[in-house]
N, C-alpha and C. Protein backbone atom coordinates (compact mmCIF):
# COMPACT_ATOMS: atom_id res chain seq x y z
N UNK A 1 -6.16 3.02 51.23
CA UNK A 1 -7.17 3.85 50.59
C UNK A 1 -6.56 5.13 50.05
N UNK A 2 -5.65 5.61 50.97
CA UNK A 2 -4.90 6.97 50.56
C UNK A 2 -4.02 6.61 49.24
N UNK A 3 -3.29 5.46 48.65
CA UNK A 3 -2.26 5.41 47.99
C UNK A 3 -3.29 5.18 47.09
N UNK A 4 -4.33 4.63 46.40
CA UNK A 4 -4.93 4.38 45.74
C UNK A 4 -5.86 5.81 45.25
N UNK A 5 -6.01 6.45 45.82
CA UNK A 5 -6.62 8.01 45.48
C UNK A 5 -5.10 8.88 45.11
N UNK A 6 -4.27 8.19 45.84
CA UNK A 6 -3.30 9.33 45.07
C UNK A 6 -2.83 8.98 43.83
N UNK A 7 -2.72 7.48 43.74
CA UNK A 7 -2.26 7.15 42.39
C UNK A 7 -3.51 7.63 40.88
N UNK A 8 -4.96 7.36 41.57
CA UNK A 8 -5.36 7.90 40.72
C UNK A 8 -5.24 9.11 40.09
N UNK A 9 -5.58 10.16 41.10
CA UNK A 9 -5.01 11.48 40.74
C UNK A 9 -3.85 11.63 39.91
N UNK A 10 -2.83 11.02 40.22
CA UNK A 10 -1.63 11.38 39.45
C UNK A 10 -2.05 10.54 38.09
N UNK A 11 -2.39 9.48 38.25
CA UNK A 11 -2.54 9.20 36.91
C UNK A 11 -4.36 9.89 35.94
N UNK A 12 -4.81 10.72 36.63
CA UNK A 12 -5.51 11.53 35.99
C UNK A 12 -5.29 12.94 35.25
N UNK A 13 -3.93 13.10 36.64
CA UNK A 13 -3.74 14.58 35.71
C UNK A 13 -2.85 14.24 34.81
N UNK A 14 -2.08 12.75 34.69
CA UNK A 14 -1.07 12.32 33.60
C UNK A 14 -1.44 12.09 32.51
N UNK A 15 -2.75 11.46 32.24
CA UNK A 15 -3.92 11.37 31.32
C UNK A 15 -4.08 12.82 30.57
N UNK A 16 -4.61 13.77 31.49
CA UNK A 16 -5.28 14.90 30.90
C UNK A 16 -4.07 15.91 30.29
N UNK A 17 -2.85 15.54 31.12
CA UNK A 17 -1.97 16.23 30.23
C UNK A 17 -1.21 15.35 28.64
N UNK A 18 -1.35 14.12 28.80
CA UNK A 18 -1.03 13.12 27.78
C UNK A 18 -2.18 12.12 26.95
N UNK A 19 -3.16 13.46 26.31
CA UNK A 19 -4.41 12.83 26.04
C UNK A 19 -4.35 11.56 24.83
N UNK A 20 -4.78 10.69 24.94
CA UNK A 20 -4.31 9.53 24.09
C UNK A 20 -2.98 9.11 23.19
N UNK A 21 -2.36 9.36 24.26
CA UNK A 21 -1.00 8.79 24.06
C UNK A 21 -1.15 7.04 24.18
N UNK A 22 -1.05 6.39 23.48
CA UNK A 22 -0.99 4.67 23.69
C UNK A 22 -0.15 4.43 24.69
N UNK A 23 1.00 4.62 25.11
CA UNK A 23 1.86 4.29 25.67
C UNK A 23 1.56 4.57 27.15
N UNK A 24 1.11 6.36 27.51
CA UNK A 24 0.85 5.91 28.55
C UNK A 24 -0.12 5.80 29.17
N UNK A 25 -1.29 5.21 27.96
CA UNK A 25 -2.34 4.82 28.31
C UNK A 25 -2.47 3.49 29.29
N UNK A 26 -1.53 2.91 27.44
CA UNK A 26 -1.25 1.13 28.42
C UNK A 26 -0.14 0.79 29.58
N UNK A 27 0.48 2.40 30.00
CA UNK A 27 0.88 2.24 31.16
C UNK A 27 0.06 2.44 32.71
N UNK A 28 -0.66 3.40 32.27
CA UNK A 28 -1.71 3.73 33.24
C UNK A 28 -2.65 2.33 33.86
N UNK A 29 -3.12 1.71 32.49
CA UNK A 29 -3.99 0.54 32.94
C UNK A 29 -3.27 -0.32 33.53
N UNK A 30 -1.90 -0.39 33.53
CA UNK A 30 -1.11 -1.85 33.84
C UNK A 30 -0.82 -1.57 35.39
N UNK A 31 -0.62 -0.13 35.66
CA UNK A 31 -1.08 0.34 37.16
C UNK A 31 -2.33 0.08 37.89
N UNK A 32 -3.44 -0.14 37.15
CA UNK A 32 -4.43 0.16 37.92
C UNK A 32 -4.71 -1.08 37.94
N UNK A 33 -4.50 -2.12 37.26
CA UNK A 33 -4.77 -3.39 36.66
C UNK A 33 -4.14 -4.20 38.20
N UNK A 34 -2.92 -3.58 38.14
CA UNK A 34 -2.05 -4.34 39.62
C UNK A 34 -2.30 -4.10 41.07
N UNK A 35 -3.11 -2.85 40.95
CA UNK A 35 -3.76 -2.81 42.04
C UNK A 35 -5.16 -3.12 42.53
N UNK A 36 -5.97 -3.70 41.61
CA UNK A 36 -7.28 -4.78 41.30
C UNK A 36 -7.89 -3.04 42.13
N UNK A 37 -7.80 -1.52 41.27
CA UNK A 37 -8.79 -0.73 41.53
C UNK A 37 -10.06 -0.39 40.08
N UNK A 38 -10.37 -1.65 40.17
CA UNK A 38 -12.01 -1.62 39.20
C UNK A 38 -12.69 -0.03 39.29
N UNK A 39 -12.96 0.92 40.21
CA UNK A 39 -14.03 1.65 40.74
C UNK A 39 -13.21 3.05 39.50
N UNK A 40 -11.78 2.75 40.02
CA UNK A 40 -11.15 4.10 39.75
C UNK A 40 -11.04 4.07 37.90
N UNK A 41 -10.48 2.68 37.66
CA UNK A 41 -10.59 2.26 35.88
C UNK A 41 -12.21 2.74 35.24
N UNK A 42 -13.28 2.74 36.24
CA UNK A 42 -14.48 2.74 35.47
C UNK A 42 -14.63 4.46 35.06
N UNK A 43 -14.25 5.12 36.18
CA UNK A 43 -13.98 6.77 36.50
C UNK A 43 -12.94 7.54 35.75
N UNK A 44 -11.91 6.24 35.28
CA UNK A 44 -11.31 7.12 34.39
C UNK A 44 -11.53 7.08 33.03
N UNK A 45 -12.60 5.96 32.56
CA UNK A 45 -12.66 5.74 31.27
C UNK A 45 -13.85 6.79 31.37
N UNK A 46 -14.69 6.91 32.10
CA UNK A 46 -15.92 7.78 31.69
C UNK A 46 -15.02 9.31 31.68
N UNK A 47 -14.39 9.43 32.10
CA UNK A 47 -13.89 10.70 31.57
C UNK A 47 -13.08 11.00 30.16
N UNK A 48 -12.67 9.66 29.81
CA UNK A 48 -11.88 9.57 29.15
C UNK A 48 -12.79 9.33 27.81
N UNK A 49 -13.99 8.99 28.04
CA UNK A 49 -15.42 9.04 27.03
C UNK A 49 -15.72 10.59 26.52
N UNK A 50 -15.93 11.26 27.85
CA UNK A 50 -16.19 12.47 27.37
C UNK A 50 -15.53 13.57 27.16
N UNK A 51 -14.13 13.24 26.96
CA UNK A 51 -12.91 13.77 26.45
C UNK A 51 -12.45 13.50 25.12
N UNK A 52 -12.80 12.10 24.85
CA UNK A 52 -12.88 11.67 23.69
C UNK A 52 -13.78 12.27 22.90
N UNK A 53 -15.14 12.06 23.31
CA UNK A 53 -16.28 13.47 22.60
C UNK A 53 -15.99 14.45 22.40
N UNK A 54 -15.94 15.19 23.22
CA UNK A 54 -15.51 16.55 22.87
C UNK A 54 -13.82 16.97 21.34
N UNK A 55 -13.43 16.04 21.89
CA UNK A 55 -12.04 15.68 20.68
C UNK A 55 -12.65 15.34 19.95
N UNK A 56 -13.86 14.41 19.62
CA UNK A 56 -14.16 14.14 17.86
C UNK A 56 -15.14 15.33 17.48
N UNK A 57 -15.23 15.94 18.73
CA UNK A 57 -16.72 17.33 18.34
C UNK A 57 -15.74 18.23 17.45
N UNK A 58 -14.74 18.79 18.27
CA UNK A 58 -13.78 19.82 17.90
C UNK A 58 -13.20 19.27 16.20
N UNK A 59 -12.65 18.19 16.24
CA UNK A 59 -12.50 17.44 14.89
C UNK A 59 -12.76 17.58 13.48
N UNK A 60 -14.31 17.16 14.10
CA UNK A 60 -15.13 17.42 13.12
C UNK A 60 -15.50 19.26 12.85
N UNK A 61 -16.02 19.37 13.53
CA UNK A 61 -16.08 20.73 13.56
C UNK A 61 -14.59 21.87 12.57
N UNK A 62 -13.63 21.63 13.17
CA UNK A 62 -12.50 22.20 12.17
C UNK A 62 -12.44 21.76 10.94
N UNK A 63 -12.48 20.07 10.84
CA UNK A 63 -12.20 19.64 9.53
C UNK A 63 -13.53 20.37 8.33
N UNK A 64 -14.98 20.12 8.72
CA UNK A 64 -16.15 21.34 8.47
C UNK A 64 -15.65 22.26 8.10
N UNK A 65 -15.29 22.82 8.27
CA UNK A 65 -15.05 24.74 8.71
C UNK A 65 -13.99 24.39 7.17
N UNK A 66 -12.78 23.98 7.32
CA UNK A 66 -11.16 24.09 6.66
C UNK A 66 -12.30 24.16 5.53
N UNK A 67 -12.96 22.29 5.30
CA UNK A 67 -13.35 22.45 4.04
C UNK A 67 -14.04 23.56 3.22
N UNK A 68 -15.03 23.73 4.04
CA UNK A 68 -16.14 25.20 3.99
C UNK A 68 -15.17 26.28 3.41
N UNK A 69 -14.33 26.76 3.94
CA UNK A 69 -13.04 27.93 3.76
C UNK A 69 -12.24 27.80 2.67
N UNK A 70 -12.24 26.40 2.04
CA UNK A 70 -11.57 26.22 1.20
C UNK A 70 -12.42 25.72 -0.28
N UNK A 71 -13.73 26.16 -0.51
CA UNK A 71 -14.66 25.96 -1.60
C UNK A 71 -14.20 26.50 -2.60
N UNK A 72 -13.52 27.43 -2.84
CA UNK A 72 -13.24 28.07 -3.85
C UNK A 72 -11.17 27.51 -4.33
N UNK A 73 -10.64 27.24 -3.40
CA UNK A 73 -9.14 26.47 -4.01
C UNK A 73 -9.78 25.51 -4.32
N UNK A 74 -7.56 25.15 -4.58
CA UNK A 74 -7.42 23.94 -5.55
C UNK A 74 -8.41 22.75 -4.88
N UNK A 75 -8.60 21.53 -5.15
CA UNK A 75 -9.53 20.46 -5.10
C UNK A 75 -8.50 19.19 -3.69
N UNK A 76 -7.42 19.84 -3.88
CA UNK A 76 -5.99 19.02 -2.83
C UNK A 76 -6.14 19.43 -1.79
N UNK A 77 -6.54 20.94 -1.75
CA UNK A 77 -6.80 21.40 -0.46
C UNK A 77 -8.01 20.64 0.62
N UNK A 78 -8.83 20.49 -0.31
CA UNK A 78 -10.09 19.75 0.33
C UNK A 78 -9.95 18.21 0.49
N UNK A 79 -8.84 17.63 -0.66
CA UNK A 79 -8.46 16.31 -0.01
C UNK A 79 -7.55 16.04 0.99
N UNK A 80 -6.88 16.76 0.96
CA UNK A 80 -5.66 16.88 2.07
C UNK A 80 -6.68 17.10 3.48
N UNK A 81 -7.54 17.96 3.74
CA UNK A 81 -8.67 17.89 5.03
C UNK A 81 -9.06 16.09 5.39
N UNK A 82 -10.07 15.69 4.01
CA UNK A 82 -10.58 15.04 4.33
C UNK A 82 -9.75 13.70 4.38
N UNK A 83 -8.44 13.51 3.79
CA UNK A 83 -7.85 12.60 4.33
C UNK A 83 -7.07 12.10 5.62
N UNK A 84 -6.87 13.88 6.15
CA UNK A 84 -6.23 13.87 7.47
C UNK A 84 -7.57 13.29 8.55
N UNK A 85 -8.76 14.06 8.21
CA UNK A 85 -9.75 13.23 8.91
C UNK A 85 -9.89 12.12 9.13
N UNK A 86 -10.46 11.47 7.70
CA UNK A 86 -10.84 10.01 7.92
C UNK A 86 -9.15 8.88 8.99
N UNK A 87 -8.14 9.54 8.80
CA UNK A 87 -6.80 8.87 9.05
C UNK A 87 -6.90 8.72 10.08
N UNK A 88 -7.61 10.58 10.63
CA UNK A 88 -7.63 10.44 11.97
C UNK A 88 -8.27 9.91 12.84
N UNK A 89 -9.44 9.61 12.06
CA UNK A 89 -10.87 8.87 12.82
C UNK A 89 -9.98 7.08 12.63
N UNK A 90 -9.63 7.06 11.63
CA UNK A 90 -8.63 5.44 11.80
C UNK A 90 -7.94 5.24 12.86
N UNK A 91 -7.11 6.38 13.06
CA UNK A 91 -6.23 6.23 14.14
C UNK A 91 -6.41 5.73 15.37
N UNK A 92 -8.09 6.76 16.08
CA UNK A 92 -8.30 6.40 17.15
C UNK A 92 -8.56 5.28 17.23
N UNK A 93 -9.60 5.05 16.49
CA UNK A 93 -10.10 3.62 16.30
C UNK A 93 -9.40 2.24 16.14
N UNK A 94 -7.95 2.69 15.74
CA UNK A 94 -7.25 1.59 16.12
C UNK A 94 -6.53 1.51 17.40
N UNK A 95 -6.70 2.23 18.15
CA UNK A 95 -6.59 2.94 19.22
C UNK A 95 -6.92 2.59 20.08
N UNK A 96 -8.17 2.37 19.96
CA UNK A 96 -9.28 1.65 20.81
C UNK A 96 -9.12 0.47 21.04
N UNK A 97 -9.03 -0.14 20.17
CA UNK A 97 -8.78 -1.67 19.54
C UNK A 97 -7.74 -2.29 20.33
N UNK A 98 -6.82 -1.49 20.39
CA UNK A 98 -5.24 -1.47 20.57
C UNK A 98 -5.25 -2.04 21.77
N UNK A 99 -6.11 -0.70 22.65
CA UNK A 99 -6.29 -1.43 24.22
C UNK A 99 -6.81 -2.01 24.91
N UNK A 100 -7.65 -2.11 24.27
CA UNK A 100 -9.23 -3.16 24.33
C UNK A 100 -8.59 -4.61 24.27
N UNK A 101 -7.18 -4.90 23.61
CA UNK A 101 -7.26 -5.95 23.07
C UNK A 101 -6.40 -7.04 24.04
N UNK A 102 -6.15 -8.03 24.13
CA UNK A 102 -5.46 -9.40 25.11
C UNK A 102 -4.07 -8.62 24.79
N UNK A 103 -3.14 -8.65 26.11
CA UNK A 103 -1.51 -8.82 25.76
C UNK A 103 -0.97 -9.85 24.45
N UNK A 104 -1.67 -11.28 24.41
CA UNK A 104 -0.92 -12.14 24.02
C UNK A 104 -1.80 -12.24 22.29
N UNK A 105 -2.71 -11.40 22.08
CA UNK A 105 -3.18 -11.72 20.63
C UNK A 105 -2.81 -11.61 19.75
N UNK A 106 -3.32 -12.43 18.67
CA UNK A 106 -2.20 -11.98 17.45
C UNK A 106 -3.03 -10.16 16.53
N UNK A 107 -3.70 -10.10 17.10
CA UNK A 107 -4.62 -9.17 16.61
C UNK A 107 -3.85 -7.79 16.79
N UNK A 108 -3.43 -7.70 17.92
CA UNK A 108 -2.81 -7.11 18.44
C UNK A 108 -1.16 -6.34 17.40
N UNK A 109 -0.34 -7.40 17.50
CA UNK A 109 0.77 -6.88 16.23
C UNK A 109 0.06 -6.24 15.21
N UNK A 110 -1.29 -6.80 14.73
CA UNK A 110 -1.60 -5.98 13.14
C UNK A 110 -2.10 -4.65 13.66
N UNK A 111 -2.40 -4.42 14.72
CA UNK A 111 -2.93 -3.11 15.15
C UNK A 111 -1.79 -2.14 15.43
N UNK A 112 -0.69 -2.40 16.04
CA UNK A 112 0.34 -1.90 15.65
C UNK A 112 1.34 -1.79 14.74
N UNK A 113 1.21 -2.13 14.12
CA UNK A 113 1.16 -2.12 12.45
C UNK A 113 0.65 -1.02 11.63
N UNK A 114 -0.91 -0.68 12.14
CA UNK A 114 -1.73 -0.10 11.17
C UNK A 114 -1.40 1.46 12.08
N UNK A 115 -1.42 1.52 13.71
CA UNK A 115 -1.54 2.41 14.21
C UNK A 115 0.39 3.66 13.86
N UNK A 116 1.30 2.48 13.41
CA UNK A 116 2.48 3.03 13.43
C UNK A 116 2.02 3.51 11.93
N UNK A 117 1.87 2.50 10.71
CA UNK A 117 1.61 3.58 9.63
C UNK A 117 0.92 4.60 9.81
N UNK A 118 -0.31 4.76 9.84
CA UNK A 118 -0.76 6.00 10.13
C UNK A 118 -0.39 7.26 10.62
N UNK A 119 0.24 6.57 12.00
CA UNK A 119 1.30 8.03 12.58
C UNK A 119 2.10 8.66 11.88
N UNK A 120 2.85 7.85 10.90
CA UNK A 120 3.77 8.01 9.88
C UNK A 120 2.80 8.46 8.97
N UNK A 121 1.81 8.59 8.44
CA UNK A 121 1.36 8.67 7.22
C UNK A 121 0.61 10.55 7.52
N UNK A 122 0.37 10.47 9.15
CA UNK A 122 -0.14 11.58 9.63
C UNK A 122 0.48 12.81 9.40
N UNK A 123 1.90 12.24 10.25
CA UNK A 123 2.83 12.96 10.18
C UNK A 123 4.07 13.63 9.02
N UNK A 124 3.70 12.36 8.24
CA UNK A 124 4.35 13.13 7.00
C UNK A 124 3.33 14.28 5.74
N UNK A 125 2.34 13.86 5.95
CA UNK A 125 1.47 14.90 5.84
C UNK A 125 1.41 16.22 6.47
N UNK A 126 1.50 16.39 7.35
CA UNK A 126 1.61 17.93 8.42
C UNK A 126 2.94 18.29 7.73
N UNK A 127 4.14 17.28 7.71
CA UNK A 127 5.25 17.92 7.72
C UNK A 127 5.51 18.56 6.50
N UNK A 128 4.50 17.78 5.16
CA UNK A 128 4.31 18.84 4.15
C UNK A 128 3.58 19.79 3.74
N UNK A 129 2.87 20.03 4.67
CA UNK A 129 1.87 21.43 4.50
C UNK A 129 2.23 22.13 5.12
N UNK A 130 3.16 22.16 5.78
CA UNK A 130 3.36 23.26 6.88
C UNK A 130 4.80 23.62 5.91
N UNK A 131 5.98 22.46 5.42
CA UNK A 131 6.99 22.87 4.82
C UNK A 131 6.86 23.57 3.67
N UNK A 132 5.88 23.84 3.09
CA UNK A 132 5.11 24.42 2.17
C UNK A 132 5.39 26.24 2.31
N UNK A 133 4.73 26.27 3.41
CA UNK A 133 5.17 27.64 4.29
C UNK A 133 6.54 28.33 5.19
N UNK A 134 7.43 26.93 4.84
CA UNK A 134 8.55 27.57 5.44
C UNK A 134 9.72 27.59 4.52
N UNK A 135 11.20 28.45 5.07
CA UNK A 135 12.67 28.62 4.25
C UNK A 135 12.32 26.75 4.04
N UNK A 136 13.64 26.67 3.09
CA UNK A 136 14.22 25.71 3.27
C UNK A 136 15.13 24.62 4.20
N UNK A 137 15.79 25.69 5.20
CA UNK A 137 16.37 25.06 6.48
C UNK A 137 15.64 24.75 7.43
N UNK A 138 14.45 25.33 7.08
CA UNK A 138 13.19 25.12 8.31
C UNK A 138 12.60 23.71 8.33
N UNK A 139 12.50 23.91 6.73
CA UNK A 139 11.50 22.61 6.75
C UNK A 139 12.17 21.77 6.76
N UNK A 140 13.70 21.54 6.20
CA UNK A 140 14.68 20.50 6.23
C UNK A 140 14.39 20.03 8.12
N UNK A 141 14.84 21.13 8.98
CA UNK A 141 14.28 20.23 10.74
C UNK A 141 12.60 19.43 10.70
N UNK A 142 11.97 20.48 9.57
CA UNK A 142 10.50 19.93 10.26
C UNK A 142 10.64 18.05 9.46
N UNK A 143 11.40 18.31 8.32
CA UNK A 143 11.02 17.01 7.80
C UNK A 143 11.81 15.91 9.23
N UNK A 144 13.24 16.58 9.28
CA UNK A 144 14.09 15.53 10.48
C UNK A 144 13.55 14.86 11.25
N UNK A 145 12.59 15.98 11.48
CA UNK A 145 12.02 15.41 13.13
C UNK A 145 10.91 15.26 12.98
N UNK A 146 9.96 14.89 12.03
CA UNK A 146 9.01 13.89 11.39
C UNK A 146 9.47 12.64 11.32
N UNK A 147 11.17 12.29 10.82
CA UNK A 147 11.58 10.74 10.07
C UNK A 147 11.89 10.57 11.73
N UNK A 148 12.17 11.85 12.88
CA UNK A 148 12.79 11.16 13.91
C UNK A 148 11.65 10.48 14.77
N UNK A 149 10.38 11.02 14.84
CA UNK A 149 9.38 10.82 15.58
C UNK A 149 9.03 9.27 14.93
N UNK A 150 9.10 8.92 13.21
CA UNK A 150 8.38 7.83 13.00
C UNK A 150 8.87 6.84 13.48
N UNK A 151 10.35 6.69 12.96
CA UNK A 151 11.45 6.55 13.80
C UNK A 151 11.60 5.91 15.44
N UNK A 152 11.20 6.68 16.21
CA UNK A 152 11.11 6.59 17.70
C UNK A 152 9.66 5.49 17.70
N UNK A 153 8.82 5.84 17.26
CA UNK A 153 7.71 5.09 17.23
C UNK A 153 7.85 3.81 16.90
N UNK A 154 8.44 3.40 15.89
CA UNK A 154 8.97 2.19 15.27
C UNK A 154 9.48 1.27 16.34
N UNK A 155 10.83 1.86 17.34
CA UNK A 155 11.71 1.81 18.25
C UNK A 155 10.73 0.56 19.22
N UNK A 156 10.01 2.04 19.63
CA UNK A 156 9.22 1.93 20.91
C UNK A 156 8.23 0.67 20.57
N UNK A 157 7.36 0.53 19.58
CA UNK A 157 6.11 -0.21 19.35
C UNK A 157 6.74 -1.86 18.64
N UNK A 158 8.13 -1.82 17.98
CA UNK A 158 8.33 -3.51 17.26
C UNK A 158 9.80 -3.48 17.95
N UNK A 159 10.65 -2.73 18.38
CA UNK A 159 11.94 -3.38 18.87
C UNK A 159 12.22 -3.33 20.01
N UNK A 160 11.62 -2.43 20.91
CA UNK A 160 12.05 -1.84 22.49
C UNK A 160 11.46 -3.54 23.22
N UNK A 161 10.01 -4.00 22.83
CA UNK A 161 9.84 -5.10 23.42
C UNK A 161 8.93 -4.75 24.86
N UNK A 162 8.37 -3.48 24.96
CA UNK A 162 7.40 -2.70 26.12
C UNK A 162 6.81 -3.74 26.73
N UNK A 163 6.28 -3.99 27.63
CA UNK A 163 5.25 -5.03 28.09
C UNK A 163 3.56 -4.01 27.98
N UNK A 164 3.38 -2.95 26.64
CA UNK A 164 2.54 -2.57 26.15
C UNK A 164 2.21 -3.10 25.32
């Protein structure tokens, strides 16, 4: 009873510090999965519901606001918002999908597929609005370690071979 409350815990505050991370999401479940604790999986998804809420409240809410703030610029400014949005609302949602879904489906590869572009598509976006605002040597790291992150992702999700 004790190892099973502690594992939760640890894997709650691992959660709350690694909020929808895939990886160690579908590591978390493959823990809890092996220890047939149903009670604690139901306790962490309801938190993980209203964590999720509050993340699409805040979301929405900023993406609102940017646009609002930005009525009077260029017309890019307001697409650049609303595309990071909708990407982002894709993201989770494939997200969902992702873990929701059988180890052995074929459904599964296209979801990682869609969830790695995106990251990539996320991320090279940030890395040009922000390089926008910086020297040139700056943004030269921010772009690096954009190609390194897509990069790593790639690694991790079609060649590493995870049992995620």
């Amino acid at each position: 009873m004790i190892s099973k409350l502690s594992v939760a815990l640890s894997l709650l505050t691992s959660l709350f510090k690694t909020t929808h991370n895939p990886i160690s999401l579908c590591f978390a479940t493959l823990i809890l999965r092996q220890q047939n604790s149903a009670p604690i999986v139901s306790t962490i998804n309801q938190q993980m519901d209203w964590l999720t809420g509050i993340g699409f409240t805040m979301l929405t809410s900023n993406s609102s606001l940017e646009i609002y703030r930005s009525k009077g610029d260029h017309a890019w400014s307001v697409a650049f918002v609303v595309s990071a949005y909708f990407s982002m609302l894709l993201l989770f949602w494939c997200l969902m999908l992702y873990i929701g879904a059988a180890p052995n489906e074929a459904r599964r590869r296209k979801l990682k597929i869609a969830i790695w572009s995106l990251l990539t598509f996320l991320t090279a976006m940030f890395s040009y609005k922000q390089s926008e605002l910086m020297l040139w040597p700056v943004a030269l790291v921010a772009w690096a370690t954009a190609v390194a992150v897509s990069f790593g992702v790639f690694y991790e999700f079609f060649i590493h071979r995870n049992r995620c």
